[in-house]
C-alpha atoms as a PDB file:
ATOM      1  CA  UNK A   1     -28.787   7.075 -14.353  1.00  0.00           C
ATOM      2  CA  UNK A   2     -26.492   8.201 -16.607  1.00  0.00           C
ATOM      3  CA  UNK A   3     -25.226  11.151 -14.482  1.00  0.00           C
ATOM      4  CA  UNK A   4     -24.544   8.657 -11.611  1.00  0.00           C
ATOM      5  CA  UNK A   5     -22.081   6.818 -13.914  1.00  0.00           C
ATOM      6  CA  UNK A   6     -20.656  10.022 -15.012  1.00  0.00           C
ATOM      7  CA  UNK A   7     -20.214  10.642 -11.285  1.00  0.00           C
ATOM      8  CA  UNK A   8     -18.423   7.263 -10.695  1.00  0.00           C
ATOM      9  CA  UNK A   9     -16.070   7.638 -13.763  1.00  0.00           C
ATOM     10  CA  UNK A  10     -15.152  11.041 -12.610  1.00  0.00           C
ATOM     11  CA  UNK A  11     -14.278  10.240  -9.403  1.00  0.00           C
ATOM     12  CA  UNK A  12     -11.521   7.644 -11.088  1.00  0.00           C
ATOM     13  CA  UNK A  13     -10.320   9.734 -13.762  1.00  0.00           C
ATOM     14  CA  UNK A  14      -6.852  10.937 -11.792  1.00  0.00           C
ATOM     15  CA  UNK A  15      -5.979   7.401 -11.640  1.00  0.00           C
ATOM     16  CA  UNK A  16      -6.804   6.355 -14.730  1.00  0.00           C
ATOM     17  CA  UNK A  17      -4.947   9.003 -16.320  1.00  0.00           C
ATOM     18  CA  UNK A  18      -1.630   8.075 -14.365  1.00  0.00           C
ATOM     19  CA  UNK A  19      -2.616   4.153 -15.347  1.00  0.00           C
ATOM     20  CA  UNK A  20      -3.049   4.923 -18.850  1.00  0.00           C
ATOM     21  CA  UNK A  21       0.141   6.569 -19.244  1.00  0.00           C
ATOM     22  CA  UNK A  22       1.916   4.329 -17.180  1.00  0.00           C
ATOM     23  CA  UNK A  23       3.256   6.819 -14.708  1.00  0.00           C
ATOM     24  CA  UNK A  24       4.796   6.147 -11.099  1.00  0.00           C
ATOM     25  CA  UNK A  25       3.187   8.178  -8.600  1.00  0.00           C
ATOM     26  CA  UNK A  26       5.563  10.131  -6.786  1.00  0.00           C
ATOM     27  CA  UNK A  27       5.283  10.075  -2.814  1.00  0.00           C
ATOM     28  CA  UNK A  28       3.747  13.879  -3.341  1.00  0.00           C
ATOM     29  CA  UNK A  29       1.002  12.440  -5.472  1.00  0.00           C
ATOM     30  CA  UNK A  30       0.239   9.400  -3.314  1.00  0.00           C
ATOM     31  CA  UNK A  31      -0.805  11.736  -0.742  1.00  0.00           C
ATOM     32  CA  UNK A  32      -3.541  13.646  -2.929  1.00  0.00           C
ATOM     33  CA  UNK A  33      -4.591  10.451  -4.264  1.00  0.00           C
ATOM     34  CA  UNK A  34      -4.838   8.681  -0.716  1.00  0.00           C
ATOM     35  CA  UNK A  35      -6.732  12.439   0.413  1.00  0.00           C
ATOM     36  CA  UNK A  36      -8.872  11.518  -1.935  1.00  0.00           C
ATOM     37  CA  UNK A  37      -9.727   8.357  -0.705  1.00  0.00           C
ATOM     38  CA  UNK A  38     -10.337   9.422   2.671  1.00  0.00           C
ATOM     39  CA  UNK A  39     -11.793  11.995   1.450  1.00  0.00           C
ATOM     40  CA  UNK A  40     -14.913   9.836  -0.301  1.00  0.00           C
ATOM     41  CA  UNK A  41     -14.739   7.163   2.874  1.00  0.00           C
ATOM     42  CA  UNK A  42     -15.288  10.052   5.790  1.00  0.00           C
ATOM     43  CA  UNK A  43     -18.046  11.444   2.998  1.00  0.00           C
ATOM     44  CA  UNK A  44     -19.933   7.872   3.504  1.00  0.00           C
ATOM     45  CA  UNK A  45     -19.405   7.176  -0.181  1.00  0.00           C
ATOM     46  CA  UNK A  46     -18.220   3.889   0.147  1.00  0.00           C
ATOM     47  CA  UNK A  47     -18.759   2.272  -3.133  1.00  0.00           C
ATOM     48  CA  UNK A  48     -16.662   5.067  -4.862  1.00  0.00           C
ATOM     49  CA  UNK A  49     -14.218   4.558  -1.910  1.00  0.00           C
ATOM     50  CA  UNK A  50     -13.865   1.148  -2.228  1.00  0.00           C
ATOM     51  CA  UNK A  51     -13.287   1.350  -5.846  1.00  0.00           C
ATOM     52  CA  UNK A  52     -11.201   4.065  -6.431  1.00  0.00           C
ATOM     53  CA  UNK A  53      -9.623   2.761  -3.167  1.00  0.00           C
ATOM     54  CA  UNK A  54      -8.542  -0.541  -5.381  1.00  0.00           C
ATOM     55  CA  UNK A  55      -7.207   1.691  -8.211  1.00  0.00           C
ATOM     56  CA  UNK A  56      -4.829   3.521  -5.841  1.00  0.00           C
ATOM     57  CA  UNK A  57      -4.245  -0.352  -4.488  1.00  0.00           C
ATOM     58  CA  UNK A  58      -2.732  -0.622  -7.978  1.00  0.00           C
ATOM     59  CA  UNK A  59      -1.065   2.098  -8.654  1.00  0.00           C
ATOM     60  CA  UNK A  60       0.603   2.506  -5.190  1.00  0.00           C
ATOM     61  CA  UNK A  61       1.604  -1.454  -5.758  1.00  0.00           C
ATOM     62  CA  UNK A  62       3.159  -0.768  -8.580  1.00  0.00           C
ATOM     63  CA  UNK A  63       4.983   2.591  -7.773  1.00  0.00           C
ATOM     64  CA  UNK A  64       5.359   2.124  -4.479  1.00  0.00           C
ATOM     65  CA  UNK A  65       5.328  -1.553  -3.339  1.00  0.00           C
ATOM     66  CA  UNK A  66       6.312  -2.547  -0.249  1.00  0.00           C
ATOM     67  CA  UNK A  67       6.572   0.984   1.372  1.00  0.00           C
ATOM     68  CA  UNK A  68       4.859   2.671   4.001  1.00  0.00           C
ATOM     69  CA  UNK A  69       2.232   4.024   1.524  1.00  0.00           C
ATOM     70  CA  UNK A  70       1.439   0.811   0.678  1.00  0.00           C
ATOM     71  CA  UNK A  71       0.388  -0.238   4.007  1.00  0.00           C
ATOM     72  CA  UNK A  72      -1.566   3.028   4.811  1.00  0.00           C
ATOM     73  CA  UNK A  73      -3.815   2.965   1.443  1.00  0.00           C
ATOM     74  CA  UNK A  74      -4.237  -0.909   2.055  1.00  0.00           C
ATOM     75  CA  UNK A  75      -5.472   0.207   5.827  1.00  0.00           C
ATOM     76  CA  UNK A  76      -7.918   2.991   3.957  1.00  0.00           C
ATOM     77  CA  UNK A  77      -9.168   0.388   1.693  1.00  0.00           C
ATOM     78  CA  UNK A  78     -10.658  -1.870   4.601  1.00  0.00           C
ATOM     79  CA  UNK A  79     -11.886   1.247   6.089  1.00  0.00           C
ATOM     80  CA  UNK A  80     -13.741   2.100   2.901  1.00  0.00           C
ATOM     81  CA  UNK A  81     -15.007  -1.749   2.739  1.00  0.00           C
ATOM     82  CA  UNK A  82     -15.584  -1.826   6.489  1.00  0.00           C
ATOM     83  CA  UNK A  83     -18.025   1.643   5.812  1.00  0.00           C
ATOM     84  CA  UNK A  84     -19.544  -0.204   2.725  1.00  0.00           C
ATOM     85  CA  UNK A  85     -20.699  -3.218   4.794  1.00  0.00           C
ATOM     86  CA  UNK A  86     -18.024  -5.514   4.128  1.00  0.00           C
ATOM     87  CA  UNK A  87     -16.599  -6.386   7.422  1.00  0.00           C
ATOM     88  CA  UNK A  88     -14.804  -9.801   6.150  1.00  0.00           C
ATOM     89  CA  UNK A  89     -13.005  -8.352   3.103  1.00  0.00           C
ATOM     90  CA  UNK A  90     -11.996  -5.409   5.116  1.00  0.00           C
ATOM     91  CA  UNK A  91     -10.534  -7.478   7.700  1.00  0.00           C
ATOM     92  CA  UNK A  92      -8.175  -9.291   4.872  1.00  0.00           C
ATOM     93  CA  UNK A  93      -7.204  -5.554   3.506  1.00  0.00           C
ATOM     94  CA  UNK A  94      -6.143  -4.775   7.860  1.00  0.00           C
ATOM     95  CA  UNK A  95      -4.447  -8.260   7.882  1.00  0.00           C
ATOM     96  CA  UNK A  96      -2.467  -6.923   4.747  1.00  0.00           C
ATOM     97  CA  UNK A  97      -1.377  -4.099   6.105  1.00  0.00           C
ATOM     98  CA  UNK A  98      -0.447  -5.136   9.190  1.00  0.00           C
ATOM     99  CA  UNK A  99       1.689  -8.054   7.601  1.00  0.00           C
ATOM    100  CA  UNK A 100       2.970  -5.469   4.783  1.00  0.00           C
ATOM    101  CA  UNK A 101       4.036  -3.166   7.967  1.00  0.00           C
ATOM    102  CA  UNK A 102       5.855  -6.401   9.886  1.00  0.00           C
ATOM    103  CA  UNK A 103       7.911  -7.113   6.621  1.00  0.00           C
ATOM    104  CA  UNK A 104       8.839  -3.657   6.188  1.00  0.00           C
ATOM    105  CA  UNK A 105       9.995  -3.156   9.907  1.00  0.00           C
ATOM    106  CA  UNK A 106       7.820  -0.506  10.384  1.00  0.00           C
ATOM    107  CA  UNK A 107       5.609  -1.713  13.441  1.00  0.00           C
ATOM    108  CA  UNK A 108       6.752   0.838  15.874  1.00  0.00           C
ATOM    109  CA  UNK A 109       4.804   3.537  13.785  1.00  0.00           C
ATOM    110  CA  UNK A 110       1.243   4.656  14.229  1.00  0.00           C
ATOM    111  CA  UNK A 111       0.193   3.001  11.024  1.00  0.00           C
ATOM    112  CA  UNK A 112       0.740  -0.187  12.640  1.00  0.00           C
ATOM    113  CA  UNK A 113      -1.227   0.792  15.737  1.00  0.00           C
ATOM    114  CA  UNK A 114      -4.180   1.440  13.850  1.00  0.00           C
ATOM    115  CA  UNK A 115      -3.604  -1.683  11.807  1.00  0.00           C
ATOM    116  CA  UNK A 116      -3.763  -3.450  15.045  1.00  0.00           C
ATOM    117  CA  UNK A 117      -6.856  -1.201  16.333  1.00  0.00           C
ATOM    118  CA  UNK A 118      -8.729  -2.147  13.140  1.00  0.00           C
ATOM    119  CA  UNK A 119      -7.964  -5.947  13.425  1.00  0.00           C
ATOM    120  CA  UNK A 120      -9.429  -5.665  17.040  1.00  0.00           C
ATOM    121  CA  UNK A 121     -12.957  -3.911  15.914  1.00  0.00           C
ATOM    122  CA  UNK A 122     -13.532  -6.588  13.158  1.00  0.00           C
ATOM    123  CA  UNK A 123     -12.713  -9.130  15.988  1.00  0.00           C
ATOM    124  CA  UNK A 124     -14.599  -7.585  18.123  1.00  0.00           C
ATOM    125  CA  UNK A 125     -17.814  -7.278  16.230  1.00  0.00           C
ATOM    126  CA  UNK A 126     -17.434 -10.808  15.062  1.00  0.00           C
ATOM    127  CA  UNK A 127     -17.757 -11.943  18.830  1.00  0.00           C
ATOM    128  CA  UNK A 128     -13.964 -13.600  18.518  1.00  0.00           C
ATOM    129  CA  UNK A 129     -13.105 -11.395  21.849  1.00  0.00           C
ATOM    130  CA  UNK A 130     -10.504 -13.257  22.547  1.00  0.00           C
ATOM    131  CA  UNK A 131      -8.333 -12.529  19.747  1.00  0.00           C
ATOM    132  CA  UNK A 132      -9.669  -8.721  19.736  1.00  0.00           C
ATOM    133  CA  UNK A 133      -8.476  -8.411  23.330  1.00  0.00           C
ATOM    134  CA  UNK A 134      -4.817  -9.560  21.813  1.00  0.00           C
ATOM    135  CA  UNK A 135      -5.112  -7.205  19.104  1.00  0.00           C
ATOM    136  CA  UNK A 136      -6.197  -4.397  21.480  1.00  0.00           C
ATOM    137  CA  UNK A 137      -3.461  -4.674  23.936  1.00  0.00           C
ATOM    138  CA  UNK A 138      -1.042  -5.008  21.353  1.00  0.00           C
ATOM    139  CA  UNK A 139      -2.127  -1.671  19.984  1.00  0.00           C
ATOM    140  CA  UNK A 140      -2.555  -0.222  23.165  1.00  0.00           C
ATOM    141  CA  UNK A 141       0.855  -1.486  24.690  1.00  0.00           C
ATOM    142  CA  UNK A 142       2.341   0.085  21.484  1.00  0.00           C
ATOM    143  CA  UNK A 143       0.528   3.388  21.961  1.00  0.00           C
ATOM    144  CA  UNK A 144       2.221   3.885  25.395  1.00  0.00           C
ATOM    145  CA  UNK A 145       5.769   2.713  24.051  1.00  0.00           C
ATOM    146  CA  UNK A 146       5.758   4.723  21.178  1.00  0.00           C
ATOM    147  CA  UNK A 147       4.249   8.005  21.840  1.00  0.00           C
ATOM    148  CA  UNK A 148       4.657   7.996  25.898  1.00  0.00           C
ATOM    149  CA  UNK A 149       0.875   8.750  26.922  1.00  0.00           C
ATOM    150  CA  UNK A 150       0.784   7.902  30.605  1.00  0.00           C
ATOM    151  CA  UNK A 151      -2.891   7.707  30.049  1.00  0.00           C
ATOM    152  CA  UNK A 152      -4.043   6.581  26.700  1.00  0.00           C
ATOM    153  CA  UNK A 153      -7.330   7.118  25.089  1.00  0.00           C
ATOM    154  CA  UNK A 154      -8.042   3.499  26.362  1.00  0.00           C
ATOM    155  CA  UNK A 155     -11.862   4.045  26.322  1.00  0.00           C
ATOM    156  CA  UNK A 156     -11.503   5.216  22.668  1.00  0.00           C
ATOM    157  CA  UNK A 157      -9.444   2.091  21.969  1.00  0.00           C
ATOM    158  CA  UNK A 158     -11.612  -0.361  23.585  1.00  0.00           C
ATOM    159  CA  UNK A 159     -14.886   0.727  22.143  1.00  0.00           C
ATOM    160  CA  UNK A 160     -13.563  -0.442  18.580  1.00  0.00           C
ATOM    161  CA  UNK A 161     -13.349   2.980  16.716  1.00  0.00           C
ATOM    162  CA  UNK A 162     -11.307   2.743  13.566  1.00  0.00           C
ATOM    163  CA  UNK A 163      -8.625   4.641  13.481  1.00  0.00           C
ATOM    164  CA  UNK A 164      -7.202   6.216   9.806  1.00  0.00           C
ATOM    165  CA  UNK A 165      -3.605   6.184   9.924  1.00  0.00           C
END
């Protein structure tokens, strides 16, 4: 028991170092921080994801808001909630990004595609097919724009895989 919450604690202690001495992550130290949380989402540790996940939520907020990075660690966050069972909130987390993405004129990126992509799963798996099929050919008609695949992974796309940005 109490080497479990020694476990969780350590696994937040970069953050809560930068918290505590109230310093901005730089764009170099987003990027360990959001390898990090990938890192503990692709391990299946989803709890630790999802909270460390809403540290870096912080953080990143405050040091970065309304950026790029934003968007992307948002995006990891519903992965990390989707993984821990929590289709709804991770849907709101996708929603976020892909707003956060729209405002910051960055929807002709690949971010935004898997924004989009992830939308469509949760839709998808919530029997709303309608609106996933919108989502998906969004993302897919994006996909083809943007990085000029004559043939997209379609298959891929259509069988509702998340996609990390």
């Amino acid at each position: 028991m109490k080497k479990t919450i020694y476990l969780r604690l350590l696994t937040l202690v970069p953050l809560l170092l930068w918290s505590a001495l109230c310093l901005s992550l730089t764009q170099e130290q987003w990027q360990q921080q959001h390898n990090h949380l990938f890192k503990l989402y692709e391990q299946g540790k989803y709890s630790s994801a999802v909270r460390y996940g809403l540290e870096l939520v912080k953080e990143t907020e405050r040091s970065l808001p309304q950026t790029l990075y934003l968007a992307k660690t948002l995006n990891t966050l519903g992965l990390s909630y989707n993984g821990f069972g929590k289709p709804d909130i991770a849907l709101d987390y996708y929603k976020k990004s892909e707003i956060l993405l729209r405002d910051i004129n960055q929807v002709n990126t690949d971010p935004y595609i898997a924004a989009l992509n992830n939308i469509a799963s949760i839709k998808s798996n919530q029997a709303e097919y309608s609106s996933a099929a919108n989502y998906f050919i969004k993302a897919i008609d994006l996909e083809l724009r943007l990085n000029g695949n004559e043939k997209p992974n379609y298959a891929k796309m259509l069988r509702s895989e998340e996609r990390r940005v």
